[in-house]
C-alpha atoms as a PDB file:
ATOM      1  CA  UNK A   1       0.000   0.000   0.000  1.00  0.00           C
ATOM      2  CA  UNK A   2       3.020   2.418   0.799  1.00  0.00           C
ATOM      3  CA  UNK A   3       4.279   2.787  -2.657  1.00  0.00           C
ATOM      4  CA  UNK A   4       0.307   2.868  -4.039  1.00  0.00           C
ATOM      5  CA  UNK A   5      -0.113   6.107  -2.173  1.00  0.00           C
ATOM      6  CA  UNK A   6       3.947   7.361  -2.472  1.00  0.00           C
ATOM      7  CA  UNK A   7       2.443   7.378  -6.251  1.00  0.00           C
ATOM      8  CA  UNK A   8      -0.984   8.780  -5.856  1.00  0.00           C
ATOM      9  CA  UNK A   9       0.495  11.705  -3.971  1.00  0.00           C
ATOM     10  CA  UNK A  10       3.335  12.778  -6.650  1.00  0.00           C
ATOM     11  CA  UNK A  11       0.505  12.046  -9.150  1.00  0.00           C
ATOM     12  CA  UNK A  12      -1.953  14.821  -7.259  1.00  0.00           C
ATOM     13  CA  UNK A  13       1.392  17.496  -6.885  1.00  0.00           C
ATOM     14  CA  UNK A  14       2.226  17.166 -10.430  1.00  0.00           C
ATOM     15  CA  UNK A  15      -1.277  17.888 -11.921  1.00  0.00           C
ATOM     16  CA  UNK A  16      -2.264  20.513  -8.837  1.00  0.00           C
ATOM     17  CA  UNK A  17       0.925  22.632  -9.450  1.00  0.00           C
ATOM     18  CA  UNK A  18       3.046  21.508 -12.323  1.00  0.00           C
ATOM     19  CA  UNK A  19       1.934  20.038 -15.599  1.00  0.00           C
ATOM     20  CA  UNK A  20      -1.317  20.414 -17.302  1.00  0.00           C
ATOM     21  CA  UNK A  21      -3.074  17.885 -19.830  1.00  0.00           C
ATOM     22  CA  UNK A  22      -2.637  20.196 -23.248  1.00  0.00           C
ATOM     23  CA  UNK A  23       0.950  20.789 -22.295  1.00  0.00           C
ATOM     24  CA  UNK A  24       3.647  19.246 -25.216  1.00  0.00           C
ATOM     25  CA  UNK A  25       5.806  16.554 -24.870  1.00  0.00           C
ATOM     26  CA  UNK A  26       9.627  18.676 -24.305  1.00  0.00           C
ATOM     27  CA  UNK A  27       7.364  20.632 -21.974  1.00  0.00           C
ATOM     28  CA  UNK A  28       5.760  18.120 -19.630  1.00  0.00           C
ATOM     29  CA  UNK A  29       9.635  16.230 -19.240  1.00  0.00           C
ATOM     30  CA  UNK A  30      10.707  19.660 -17.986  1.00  0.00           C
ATOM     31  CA  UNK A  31       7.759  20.271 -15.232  1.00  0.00           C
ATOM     32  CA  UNK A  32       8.072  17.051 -13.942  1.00  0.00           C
ATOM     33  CA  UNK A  33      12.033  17.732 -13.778  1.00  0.00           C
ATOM     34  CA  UNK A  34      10.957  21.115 -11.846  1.00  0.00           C
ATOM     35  CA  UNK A  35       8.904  18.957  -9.626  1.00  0.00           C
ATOM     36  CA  UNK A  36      11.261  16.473  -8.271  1.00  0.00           C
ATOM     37  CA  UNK A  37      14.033  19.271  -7.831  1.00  0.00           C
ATOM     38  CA  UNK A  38      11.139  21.064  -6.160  1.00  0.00           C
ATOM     39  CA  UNK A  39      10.415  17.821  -3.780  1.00  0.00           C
ATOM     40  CA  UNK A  40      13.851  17.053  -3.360  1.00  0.00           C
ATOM     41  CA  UNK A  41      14.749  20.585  -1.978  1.00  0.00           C
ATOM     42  CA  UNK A  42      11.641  20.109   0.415  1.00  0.00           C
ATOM     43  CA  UNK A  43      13.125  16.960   1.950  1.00  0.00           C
ATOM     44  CA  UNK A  44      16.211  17.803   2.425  1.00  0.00           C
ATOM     45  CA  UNK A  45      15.229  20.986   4.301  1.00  0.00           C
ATOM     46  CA  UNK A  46      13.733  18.963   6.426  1.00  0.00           C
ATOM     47  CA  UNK A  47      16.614  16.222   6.901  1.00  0.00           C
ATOM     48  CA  UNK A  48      18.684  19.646   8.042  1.00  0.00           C
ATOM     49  CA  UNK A  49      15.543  20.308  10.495  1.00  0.00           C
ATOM     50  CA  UNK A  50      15.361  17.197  12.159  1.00  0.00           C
ATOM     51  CA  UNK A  51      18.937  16.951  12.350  1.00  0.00           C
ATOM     52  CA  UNK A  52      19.623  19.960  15.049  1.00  0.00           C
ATOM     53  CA  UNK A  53      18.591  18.772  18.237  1.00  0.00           C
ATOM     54  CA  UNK A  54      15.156  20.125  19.672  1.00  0.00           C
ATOM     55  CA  UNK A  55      15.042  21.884  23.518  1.00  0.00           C
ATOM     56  CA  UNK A  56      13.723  19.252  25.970  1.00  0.00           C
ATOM     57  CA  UNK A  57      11.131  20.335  28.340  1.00  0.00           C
ATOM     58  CA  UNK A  58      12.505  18.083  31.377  1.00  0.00           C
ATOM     59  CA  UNK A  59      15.648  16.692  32.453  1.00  0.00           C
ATOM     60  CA  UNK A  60      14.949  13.310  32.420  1.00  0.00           C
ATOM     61  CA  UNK A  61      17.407  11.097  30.282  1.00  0.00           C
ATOM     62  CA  UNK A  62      15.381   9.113  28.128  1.00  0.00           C
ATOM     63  CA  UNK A  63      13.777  12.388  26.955  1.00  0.00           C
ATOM     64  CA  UNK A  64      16.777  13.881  25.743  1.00  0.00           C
ATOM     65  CA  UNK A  65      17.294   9.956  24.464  1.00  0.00           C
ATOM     66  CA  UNK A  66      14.448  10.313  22.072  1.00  0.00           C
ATOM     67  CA  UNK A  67      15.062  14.420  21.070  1.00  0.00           C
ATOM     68  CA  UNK A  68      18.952  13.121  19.793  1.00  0.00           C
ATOM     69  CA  UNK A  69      17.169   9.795  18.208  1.00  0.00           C
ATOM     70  CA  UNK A  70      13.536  10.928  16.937  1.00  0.00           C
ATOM     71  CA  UNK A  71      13.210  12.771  13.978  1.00  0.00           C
ATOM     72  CA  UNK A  72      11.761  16.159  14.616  1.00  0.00           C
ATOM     73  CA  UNK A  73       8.561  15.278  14.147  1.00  0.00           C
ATOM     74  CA  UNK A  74       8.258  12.278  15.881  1.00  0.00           C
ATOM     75  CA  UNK A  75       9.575  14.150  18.974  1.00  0.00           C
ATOM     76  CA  UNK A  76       7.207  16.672  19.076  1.00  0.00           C
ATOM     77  CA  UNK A  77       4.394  13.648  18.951  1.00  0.00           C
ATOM     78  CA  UNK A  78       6.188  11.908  21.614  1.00  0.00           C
ATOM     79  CA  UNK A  79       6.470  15.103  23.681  1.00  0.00           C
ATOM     80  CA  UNK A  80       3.046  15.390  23.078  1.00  0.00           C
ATOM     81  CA  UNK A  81       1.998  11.770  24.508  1.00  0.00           C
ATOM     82  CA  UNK A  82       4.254  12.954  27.563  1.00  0.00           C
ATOM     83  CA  UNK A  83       1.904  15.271  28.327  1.00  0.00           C
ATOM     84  CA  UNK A  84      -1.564  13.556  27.605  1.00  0.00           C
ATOM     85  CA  UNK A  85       0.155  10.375  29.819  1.00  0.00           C
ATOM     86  CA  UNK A  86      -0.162  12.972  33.059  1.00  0.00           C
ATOM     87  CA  UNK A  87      -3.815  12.294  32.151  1.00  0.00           C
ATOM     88  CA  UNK A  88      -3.252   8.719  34.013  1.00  0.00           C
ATOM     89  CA  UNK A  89      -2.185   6.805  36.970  1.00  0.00           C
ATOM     90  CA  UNK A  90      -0.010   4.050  37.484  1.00  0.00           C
ATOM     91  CA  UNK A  91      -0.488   1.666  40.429  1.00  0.00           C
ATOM     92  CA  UNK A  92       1.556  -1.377  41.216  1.00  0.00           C
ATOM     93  CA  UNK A  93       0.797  -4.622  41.517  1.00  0.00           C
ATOM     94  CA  UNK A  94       1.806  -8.323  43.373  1.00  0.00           C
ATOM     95  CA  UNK A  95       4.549  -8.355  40.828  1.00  0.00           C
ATOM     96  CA  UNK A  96       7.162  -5.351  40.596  1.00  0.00           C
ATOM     97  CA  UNK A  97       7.249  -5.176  37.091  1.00  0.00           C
ATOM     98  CA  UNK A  98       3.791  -5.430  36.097  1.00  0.00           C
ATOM     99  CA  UNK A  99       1.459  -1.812  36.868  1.00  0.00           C
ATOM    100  CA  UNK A 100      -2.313  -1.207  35.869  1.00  0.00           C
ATOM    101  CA  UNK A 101      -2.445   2.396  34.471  1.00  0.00           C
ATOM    102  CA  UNK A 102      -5.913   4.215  34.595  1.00  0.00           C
ATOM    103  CA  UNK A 103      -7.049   7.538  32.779  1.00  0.00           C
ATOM    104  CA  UNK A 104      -7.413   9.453  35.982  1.00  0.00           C
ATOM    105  CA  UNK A 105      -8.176  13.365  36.116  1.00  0.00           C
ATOM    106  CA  UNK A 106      -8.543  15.465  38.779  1.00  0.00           C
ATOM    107  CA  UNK A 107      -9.041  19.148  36.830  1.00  0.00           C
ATOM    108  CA  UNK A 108     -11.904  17.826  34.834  1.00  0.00           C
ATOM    109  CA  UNK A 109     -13.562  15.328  32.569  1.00  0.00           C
ATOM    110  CA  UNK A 110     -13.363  17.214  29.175  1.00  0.00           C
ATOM    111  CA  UNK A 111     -10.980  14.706  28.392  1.00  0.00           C
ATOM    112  CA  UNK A 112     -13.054  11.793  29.072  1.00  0.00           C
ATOM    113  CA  UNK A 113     -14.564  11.614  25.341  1.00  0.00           C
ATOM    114  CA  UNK A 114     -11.187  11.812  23.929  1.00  0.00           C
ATOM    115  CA  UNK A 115     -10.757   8.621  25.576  1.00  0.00           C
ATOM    116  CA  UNK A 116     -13.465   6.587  24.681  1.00  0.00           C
ATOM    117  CA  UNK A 117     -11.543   3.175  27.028  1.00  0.00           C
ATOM    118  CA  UNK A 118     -11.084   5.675  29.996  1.00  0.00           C
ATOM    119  CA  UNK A 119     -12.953   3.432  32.571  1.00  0.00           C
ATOM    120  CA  UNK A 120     -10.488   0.711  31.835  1.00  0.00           C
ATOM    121  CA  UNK A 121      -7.153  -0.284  33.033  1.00  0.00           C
ATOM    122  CA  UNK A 122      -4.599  -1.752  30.958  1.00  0.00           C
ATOM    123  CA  UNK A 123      -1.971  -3.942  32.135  1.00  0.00           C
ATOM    124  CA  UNK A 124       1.675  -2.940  31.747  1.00  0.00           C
ATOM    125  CA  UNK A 125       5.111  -4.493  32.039  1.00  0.00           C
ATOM    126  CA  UNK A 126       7.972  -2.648  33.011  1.00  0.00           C
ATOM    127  CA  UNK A 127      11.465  -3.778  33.315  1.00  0.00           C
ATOM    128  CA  UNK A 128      13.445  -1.089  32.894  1.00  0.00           C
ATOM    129  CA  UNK A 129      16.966  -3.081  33.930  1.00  0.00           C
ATOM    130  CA  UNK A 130      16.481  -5.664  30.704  1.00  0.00           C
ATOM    131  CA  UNK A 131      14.083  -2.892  28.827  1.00  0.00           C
ATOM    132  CA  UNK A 132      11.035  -4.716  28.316  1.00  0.00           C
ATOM    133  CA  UNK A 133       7.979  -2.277  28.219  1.00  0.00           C
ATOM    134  CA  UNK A 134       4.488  -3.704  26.919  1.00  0.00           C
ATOM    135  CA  UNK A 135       1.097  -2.570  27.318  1.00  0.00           C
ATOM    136  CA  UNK A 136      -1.739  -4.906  26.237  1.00  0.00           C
ATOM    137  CA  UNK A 137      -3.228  -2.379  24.308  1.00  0.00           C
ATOM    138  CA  UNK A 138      -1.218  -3.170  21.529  1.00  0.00           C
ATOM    139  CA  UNK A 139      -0.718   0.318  19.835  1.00  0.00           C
ATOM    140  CA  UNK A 140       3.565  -0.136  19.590  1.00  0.00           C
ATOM    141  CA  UNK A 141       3.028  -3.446  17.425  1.00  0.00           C
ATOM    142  CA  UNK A 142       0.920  -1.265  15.167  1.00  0.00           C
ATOM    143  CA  UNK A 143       2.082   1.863  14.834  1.00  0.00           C
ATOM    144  CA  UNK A 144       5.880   1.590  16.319  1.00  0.00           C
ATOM    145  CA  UNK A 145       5.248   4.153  18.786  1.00  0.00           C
ATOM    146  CA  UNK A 146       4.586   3.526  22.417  1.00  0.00           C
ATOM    147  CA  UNK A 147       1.277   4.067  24.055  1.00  0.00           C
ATOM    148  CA  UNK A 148       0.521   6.801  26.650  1.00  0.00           C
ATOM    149  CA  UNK A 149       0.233   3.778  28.987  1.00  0.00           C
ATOM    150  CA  UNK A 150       3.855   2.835  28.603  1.00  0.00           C
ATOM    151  CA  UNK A 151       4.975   6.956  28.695  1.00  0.00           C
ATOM    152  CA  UNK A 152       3.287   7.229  31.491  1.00  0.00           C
ATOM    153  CA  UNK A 153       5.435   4.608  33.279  1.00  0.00           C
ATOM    154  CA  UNK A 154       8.142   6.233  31.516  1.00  0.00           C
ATOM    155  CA  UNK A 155       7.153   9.179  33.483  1.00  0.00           C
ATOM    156  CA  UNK A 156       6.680   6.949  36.724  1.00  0.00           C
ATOM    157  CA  UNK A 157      10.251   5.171  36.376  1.00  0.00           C
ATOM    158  CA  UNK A 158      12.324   7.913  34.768  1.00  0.00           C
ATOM    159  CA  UNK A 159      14.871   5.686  33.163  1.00  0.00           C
ATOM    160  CA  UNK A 160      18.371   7.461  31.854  1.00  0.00           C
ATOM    161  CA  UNK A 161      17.882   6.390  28.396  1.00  0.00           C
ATOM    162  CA  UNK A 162      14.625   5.471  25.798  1.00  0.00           C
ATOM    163  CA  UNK A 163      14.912   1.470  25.046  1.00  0.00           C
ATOM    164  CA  UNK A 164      16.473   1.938  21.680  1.00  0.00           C
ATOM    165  CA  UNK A 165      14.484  -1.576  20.350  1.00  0.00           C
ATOM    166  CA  UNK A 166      11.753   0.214  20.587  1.00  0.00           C
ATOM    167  CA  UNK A 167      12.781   3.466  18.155  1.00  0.00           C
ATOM    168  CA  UNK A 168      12.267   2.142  15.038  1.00  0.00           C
ATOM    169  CA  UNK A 169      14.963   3.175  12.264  1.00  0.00           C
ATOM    170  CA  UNK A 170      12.293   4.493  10.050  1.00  0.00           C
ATOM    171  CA  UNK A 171      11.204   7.317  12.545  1.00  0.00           C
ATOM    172  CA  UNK A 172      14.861   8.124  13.431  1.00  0.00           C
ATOM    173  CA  UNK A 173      17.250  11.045  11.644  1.00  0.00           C
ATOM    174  CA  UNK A 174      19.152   8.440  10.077  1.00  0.00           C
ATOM    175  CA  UNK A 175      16.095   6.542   8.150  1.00  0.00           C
ATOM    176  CA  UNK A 176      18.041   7.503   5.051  1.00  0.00           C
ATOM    177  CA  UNK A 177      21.508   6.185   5.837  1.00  0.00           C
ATOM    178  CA  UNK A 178      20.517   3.019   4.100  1.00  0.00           C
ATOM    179  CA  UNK A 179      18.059   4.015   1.213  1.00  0.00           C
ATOM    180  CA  UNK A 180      16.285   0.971  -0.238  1.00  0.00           C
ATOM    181  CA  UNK A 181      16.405   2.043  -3.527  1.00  0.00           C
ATOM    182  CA  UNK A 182      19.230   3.858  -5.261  1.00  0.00           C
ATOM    183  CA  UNK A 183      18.965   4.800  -9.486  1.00  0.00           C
ATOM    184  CA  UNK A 184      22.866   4.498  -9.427  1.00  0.00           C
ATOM    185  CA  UNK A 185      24.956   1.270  -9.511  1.00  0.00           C
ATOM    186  CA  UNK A 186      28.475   0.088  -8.600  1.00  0.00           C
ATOM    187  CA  UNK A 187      31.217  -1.804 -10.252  1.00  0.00           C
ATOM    188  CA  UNK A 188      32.172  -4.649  -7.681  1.00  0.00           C
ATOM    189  CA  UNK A 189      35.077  -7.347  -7.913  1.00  0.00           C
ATOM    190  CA  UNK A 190      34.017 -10.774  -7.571  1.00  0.00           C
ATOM    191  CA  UNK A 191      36.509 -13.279  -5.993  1.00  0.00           C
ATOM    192  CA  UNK A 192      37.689 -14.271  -9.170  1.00  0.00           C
ATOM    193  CA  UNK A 193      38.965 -11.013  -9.743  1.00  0.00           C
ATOM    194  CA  UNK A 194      35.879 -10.050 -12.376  1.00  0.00           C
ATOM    195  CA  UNK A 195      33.887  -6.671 -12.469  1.00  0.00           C
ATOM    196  CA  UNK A 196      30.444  -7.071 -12.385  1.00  0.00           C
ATOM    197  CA  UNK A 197      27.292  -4.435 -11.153  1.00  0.00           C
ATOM    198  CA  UNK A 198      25.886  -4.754  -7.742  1.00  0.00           C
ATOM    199  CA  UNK A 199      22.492  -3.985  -8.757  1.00  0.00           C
ATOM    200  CA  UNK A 200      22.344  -5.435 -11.587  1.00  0.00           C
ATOM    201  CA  UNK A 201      23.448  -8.780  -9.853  1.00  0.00           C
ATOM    202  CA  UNK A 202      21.276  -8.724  -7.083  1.00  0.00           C
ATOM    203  CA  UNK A 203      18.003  -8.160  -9.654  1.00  0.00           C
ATOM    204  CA  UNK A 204      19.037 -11.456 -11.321  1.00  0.00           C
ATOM    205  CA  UNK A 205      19.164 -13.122  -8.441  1.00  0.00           C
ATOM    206  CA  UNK A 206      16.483 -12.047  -6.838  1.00  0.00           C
ATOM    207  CA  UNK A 207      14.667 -12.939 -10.815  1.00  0.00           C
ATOM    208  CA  UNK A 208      16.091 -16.587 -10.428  1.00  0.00           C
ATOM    209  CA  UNK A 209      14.684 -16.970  -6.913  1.00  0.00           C
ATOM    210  CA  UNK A 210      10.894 -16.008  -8.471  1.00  0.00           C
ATOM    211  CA  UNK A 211      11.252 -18.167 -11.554  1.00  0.00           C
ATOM    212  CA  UNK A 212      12.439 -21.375  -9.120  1.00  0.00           C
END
């Protein structure tokens, strides 16, 4: 589905801002040129954004952790769920790494509808010596972000550092150390001393491993 809409959403900026249906040939090559320049110089303004550092708003290690790790996007959403985890409550149970965190608000309940499963508590397990964090709620293992049940243990715990196994590489600053795909190729020496492309010689493989 990823590269479905990657391609839907060049599709909609090239006809929105760039090219036009009665435009020639010469002409249309050239816009979409423009465009990619155009998108190119977007991204990598923001590569040079996320890469300085954002200000923390604590001290607490594993939030400067995720400020030098995170992208600065992700940061600010993680910041964010920092905040909304003050919502709840953490309270232990027979075993020390296992806590039942509640939505629990003194100010008001404006918040209450935001949370639709505030009434319930969810079971989480924290062992911040081997760092283990899961919440039965599930929401890492689908989005690769931890829950505002887990931050708020976070919160409760105040580890030095953020579990690194559970910072995904493709919300870090260096998601595009190892692109996936790269238009240009390289020569490469075999061990019998022959040149051969890299590319090229991984597509045939990977072509012999369909037709088998």
């Amino acid at each position: 589905m990823t590269p479905t809409q990657g391609s839907e959403s060049m599709n909609h900026v090239l006809k929105r801002g760039f090219v036009k249906g009665t435009q020639n040939l010469h002409k249309f090559a050239r816009r979409v040129n423009a465009c990619i320049q155009t998108w190119m110089q977007k991204e990598n303004e923001q590569t040079m954004t996320s890469m300085t550092n954002p200000v923390t708003k604590t001290t607490c290690g594993y939030e400067e952790d995720m400020s030098i790790k995170y992208t600065r996007a992700v940061y600010t959403e993680m910041r964010t769920r920092m905040r909304k985890a003050t919502l709840f409550r953490a309270k232990p149970t027979a075993e020390h790494t296992k806590y039942l965190v509640y939505y629990h608000n003194k100010v008001g309940h404006d918040d209450e509808d935001r949370f639709a499963w505030s009434k319930h508590e969810f079971q989480v397990v924290a062992d911040p010596e081997n760092e283990i964090y899961e919440c039965e709620c599930k929401l890492w293992t689908h989005t690769g972000l931890l829950c505002l049940h887990i931050m708020n243990i976070l919160d409760h715990l105040k580890p030095d550092k953020f579990p690194d196994k559970y910072i995904l590489k493709r919300y870090t600053k260096t998601a595009k150390s190892q692109p996936t795909f790269d238009t240009r190729d390289y020569n490469t020496t075999a061990s019998d001393g022959s040149s051969r492309l890299s590319k090229q010689d991984i597509l045939l493989q990977l072509n012999l491993m369909e037709v088998i």
